[in-house]
PDB file of N, CA and C in Angstrom:
ATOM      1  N   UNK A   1       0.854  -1.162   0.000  1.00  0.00           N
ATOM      2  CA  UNK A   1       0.000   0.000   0.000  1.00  0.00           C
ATOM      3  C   UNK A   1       0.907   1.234   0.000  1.00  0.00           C
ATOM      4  N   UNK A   2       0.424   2.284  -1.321  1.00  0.00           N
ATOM      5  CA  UNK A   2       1.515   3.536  -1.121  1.00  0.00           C
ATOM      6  C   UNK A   2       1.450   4.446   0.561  1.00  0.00           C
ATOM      7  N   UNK A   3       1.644   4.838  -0.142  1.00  0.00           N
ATOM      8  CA  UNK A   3       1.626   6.326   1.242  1.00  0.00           C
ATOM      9  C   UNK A   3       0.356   7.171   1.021  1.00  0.00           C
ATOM     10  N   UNK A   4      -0.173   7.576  -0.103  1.00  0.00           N
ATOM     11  CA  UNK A   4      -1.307   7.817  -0.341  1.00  0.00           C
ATOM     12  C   UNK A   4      -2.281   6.903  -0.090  1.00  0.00           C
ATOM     13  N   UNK A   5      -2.410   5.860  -0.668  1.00  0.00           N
ATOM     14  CA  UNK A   5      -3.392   5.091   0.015  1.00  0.00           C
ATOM     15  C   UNK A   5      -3.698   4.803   1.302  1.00  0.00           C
ATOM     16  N   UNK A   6      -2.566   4.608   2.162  1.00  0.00           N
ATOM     17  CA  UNK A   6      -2.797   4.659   3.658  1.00  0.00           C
ATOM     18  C   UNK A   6      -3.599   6.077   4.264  1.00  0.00           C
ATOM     19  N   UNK A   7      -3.267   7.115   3.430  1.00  0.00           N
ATOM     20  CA  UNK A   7      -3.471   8.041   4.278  1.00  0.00           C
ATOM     21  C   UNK A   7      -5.317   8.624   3.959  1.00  0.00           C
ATOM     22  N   UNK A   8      -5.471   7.893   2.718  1.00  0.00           N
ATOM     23  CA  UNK A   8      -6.680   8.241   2.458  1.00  0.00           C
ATOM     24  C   UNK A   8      -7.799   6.507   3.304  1.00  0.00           C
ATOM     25  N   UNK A   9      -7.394   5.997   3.450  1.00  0.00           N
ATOM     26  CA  UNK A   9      -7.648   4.659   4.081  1.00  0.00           C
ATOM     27  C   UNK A   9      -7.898   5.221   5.350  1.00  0.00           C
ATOM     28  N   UNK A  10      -7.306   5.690   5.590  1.00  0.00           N
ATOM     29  CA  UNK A  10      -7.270   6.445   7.575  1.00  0.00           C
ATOM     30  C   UNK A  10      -8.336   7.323   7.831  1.00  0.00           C
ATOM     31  N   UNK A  11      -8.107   8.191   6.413  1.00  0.00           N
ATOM     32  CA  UNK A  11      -9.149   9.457   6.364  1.00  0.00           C
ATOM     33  C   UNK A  11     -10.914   9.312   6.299  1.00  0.00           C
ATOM     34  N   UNK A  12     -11.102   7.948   5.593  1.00  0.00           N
ATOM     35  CA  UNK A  12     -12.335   7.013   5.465  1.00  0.00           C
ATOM     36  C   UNK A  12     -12.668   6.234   6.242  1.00  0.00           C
ATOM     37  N   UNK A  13     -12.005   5.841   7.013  1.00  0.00           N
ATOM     38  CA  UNK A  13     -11.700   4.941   8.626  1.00  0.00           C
ATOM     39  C   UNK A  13     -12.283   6.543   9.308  1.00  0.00           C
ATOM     40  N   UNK A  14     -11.674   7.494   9.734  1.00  0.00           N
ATOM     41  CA  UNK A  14     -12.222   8.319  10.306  1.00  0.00           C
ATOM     42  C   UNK A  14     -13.482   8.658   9.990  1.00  0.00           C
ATOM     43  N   UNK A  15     -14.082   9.311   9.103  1.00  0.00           N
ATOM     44  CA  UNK A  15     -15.009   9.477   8.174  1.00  0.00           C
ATOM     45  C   UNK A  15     -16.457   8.468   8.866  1.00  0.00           C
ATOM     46  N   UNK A  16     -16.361   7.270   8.299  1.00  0.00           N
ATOM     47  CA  UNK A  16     -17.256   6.053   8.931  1.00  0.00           C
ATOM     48  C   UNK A  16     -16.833   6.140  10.194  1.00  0.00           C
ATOM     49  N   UNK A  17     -16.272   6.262  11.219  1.00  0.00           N
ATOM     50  CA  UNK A  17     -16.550   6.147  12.763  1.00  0.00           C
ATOM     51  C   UNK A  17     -17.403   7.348  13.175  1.00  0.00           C
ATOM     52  N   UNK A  18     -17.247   8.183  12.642  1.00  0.00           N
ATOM     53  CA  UNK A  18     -17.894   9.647  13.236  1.00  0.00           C
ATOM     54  C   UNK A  18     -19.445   9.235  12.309  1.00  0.00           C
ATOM     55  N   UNK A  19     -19.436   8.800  11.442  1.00  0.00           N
ATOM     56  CA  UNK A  19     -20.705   9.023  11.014  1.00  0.00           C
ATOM     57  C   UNK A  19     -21.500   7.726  11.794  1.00  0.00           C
ATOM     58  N   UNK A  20     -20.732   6.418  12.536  1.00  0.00           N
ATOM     59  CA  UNK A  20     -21.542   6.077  13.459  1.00  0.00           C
ATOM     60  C   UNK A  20     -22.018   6.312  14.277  1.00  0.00           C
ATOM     61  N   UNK A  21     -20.884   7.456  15.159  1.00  0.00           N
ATOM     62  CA  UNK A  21     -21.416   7.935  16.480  1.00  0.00           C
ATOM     63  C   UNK A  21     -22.669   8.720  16.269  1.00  0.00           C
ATOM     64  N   UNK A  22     -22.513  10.095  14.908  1.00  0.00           N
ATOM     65  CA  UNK A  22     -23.598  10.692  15.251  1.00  0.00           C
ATOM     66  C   UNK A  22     -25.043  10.050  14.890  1.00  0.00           C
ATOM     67  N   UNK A  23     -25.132   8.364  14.283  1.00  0.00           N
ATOM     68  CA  UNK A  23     -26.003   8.061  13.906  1.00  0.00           C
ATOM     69  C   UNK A  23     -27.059   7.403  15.832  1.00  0.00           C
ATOM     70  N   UNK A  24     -25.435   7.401  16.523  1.00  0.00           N
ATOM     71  CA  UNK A  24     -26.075   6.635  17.742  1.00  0.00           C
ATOM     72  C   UNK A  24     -26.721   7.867  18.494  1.00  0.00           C
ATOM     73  N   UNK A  25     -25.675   8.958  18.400  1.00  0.00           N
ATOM     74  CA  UNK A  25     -26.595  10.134  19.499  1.00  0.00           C
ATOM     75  C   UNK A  25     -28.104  10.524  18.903  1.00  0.00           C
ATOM     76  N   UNK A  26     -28.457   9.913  17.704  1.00  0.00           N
ATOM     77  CA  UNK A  26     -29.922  10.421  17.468  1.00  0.00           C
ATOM     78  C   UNK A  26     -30.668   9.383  17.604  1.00  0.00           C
ATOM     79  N   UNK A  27     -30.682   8.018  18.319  1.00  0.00           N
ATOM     80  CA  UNK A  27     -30.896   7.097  18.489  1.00  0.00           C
ATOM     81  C   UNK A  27     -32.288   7.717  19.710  1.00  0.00           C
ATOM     82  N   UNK A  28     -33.440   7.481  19.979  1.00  0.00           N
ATOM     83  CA  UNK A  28     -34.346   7.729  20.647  1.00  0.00           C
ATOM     84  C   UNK A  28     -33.984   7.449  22.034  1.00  0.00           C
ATOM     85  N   UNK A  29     -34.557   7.799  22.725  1.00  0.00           N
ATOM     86  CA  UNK A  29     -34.062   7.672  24.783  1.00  0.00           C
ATOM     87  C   UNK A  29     -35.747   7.540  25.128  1.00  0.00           C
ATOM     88  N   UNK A  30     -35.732   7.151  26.167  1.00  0.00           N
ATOM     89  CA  UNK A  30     -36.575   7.000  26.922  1.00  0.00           C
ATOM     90  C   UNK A  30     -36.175   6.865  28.733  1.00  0.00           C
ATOM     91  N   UNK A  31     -37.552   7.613  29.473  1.00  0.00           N
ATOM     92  CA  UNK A  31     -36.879   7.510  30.630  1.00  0.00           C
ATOM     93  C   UNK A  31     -37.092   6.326  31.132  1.00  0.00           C
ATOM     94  N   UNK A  32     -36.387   5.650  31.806  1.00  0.00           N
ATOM     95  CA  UNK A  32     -36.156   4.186  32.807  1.00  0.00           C
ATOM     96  C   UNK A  32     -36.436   4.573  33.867  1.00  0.00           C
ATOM     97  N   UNK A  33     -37.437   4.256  35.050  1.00  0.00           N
ATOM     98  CA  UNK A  33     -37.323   4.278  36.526  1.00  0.00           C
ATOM     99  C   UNK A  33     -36.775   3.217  36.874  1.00  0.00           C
ATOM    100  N   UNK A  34     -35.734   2.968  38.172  1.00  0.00           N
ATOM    101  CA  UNK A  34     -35.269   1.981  38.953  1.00  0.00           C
ATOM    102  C   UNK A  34     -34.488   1.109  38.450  1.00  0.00           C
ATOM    103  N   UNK A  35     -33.875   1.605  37.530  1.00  0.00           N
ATOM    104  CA  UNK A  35     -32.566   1.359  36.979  1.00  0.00           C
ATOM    105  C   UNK A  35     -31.392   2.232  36.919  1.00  0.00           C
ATOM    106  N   UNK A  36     -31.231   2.824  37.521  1.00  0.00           N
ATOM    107  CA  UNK A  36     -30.061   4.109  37.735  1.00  0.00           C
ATOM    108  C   UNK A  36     -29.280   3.526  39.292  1.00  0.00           C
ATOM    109  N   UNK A  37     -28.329   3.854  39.580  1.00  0.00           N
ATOM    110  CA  UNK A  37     -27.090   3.591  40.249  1.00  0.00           C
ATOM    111  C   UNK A  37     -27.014   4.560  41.095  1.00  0.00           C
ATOM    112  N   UNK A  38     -26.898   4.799  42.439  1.00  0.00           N
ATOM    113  CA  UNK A  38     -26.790   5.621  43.215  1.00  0.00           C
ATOM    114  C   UNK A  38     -25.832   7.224  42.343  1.00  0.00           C
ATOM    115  N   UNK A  39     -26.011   8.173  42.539  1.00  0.00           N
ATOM    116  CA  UNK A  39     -25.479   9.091  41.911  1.00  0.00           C
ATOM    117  C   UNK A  39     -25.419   8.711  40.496  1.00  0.00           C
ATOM    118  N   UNK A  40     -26.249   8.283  40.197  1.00  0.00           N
ATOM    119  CA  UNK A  40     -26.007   8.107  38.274  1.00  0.00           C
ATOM    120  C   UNK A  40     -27.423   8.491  37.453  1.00  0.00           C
ATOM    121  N   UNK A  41     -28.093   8.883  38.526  1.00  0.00           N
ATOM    122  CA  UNK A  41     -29.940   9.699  37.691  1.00  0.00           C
ATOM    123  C   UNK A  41     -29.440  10.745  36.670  1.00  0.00           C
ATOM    124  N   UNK A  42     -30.540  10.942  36.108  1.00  0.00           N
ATOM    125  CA  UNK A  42     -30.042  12.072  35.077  1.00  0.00           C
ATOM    126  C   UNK A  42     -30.670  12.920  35.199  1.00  0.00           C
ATOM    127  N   UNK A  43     -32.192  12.843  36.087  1.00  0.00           N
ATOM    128  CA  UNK A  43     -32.804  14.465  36.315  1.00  0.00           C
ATOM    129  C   UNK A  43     -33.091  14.312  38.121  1.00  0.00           C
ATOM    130  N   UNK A  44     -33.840  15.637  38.372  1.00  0.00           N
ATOM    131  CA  UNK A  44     -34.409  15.235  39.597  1.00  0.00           C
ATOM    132  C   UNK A  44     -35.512  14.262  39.609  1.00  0.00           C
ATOM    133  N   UNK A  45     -35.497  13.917  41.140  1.00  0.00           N
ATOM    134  CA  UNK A  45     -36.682  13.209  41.402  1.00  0.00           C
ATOM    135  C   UNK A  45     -38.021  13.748  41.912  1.00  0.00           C
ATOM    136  N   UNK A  46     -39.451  13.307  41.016  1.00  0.00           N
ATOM    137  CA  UNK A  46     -40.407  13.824  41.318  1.00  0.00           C
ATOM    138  C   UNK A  46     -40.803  13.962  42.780  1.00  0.00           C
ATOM    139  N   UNK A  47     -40.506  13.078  43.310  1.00  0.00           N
ATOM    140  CA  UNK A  47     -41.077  13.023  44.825  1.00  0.00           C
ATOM    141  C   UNK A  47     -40.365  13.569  45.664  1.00  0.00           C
ATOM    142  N   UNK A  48     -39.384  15.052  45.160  1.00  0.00           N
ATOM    143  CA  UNK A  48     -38.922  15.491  46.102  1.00  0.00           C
ATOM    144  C   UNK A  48     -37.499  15.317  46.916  1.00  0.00           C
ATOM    145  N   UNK A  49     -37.205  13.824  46.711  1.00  0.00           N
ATOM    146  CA  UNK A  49     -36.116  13.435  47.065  1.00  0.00           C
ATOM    147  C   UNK A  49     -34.697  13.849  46.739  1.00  0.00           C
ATOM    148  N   UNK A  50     -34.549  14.922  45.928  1.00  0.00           N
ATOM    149  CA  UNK A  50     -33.666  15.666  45.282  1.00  0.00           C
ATOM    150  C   UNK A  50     -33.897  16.492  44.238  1.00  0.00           C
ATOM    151  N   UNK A  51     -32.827  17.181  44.080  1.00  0.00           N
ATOM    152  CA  UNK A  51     -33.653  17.997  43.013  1.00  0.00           C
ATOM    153  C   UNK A  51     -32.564  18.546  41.741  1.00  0.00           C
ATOM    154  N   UNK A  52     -31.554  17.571  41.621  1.00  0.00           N
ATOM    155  CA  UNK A  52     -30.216  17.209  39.934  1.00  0.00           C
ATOM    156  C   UNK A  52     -30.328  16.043  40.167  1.00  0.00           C
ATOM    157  N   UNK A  53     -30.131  15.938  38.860  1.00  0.00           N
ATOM    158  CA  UNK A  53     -29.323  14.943  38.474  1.00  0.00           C
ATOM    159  C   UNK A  53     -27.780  14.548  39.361  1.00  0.00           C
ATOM    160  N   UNK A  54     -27.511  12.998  39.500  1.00  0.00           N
ATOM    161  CA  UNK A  54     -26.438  12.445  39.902  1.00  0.00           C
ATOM    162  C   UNK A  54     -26.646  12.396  41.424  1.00  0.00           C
ATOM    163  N   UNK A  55     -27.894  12.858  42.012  1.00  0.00           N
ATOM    164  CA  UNK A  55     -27.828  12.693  43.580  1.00  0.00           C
ATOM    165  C   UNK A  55     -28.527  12.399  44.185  1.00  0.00           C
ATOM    166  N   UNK A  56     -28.793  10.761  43.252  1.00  0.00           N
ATOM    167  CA  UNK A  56     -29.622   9.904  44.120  1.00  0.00           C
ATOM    168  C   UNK A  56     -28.813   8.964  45.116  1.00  0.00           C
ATOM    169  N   UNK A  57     -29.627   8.188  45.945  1.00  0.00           N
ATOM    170  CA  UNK A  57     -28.815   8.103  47.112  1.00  0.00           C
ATOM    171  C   UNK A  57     -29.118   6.364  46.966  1.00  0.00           C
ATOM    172  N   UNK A  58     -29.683   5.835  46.859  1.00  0.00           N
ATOM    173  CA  UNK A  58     -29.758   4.234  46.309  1.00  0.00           C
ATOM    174  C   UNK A  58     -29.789   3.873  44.924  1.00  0.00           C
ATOM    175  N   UNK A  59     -29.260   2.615  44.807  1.00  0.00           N
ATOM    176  CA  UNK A  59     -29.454   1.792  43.705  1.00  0.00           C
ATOM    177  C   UNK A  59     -30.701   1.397  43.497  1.00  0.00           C
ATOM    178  N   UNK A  60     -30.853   1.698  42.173  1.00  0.00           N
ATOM    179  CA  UNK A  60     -32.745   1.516  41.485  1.00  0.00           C
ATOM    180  C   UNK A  60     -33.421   2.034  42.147  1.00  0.00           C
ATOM    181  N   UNK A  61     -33.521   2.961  42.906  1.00  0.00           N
ATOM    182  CA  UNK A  61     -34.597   3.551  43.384  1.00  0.00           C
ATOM    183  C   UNK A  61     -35.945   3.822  42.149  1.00  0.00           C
ATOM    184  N   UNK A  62     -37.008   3.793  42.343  1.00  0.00           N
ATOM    185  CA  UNK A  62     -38.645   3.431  41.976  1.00  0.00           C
ATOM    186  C   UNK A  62     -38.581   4.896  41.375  1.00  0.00           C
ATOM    187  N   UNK A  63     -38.192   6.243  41.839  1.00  0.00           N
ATOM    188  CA  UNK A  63     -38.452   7.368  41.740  1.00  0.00           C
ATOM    189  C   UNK A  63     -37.177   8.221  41.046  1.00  0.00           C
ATOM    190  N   UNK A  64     -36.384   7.773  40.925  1.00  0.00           N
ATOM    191  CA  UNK A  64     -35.446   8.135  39.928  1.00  0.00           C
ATOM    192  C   UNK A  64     -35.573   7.185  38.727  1.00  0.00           C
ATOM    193  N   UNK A  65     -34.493   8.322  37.614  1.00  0.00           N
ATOM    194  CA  UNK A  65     -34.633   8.042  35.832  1.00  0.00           C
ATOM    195  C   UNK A  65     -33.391   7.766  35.830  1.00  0.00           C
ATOM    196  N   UNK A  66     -33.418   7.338  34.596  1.00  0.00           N
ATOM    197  CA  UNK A  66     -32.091   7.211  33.707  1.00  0.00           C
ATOM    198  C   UNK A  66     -32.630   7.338  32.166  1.00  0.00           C
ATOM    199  N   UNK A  67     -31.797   7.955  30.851  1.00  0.00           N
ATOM    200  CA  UNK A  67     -32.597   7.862  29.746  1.00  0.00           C
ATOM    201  C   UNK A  67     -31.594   6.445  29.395  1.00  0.00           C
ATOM    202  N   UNK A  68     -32.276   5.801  28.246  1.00  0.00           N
ATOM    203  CA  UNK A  68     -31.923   4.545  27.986  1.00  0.00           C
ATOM    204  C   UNK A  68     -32.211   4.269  26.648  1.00  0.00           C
ATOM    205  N   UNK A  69     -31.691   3.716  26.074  1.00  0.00           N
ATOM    206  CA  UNK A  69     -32.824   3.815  24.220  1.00  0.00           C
ATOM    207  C   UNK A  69     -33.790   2.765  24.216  1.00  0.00           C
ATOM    208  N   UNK A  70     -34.245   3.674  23.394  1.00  0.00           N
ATOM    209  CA  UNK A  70     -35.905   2.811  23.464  1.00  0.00           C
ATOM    210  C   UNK A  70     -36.032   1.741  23.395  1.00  0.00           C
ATOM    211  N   UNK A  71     -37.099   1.090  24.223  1.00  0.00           N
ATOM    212  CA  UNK A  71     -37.458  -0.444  23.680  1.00  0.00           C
ATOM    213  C   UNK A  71     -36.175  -1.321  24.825  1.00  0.00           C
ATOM    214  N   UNK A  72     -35.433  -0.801  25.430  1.00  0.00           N
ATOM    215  CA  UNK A  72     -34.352  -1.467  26.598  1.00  0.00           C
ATOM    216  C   UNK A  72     -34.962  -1.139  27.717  1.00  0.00           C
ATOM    217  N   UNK A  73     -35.590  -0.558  28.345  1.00  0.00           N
ATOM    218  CA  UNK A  73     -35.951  -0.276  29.454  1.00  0.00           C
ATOM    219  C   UNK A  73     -36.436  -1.864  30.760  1.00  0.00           C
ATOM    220  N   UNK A  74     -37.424  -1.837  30.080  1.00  0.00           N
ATOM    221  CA  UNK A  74     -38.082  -2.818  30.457  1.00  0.00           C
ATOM    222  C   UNK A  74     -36.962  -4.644  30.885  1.00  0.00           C
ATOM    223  N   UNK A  75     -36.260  -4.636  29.904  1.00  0.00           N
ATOM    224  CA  UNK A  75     -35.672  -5.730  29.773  1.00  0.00           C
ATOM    225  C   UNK A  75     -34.166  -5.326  30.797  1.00  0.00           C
ATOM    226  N   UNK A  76     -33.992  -4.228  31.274  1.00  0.00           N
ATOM    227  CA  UNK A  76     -33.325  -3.788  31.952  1.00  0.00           C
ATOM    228  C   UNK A  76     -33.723  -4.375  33.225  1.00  0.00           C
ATOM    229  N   UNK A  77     -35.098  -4.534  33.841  1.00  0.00           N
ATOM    230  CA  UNK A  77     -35.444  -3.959  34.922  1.00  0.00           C
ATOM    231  C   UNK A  77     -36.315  -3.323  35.493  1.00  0.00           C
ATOM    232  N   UNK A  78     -36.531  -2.124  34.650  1.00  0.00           N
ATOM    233  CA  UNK A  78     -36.883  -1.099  34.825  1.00  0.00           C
ATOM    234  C   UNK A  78     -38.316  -1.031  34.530  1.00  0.00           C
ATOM    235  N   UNK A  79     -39.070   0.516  34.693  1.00  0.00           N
ATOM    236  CA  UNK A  79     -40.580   0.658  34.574  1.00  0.00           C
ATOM    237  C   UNK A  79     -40.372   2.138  33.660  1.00  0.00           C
ATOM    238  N   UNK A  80     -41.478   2.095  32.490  1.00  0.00           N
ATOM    239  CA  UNK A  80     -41.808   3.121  32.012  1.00  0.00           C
ATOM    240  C   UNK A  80     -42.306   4.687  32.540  1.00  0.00           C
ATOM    241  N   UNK A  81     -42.912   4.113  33.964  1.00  0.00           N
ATOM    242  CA  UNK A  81     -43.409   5.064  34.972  1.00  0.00           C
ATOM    243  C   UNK A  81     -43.213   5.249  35.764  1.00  0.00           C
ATOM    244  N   UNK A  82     -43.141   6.057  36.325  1.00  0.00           N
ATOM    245  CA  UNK A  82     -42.287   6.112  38.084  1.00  0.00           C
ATOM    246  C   UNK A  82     -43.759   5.727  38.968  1.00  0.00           C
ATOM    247  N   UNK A  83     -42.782   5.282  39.555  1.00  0.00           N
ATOM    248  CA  UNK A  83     -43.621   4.445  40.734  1.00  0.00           C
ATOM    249  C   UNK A  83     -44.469   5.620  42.127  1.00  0.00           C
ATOM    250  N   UNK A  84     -45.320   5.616  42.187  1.00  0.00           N
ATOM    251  CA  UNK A  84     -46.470   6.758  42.874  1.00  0.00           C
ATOM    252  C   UNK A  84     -45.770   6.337  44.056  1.00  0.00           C
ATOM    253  N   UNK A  85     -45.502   7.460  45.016  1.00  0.00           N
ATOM    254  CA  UNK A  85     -45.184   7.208  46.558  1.00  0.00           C
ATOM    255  C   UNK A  85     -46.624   6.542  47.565  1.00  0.00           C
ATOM    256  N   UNK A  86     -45.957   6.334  48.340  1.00  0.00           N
ATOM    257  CA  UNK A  86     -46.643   5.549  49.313  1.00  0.00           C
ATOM    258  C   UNK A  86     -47.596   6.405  50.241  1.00  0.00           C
ATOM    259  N   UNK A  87     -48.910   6.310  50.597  1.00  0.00           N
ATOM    260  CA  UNK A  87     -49.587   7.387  51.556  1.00  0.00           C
ATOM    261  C   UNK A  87     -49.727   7.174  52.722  1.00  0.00           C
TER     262      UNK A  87
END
């Protein structure tokens, strides 16, 4: 392989990786309840229990999110809806 060819080989190698990534960031999300990791939520929680992202205080908690791509949620674990507090 010349020297040109490598370098245009590299340049098309680059080319196709970037055009995967941005095909993944438009990939749909959905929110997950009770699948997020202590400090790993991505918004607040409705019920009060905080109010950013990253400062939840248990694993899977019912009332914290995570976004996730679509159609994984469930098979995660997880619930489409957050779970109503207790009265």
């Amino acid at each position: 392989m010349s020297k040109n060819s490598a370098i245009i080989a590299v340049a098309l190698a680059g080319l196709m990786s970037s055009g995967i990534a941005a095909a993944a960031d438009t990939a749909k999300m959905e929110k997950c309840y009770g699948v997020a990791k202590a400090g790993q939520n991505d918004c607040a929680s409705k019920t009060g229990g905080h109010a950013c992202a990253g400062q939840s205080k248990k694993d899977n908690s019912p009332s914290d999110w995570k976004n996730v791509p679509s159609g994984t949620c469930v098979a995660q674990g997880g619930k489409l809806d957050e779970a109503k507090p207790a009265k």
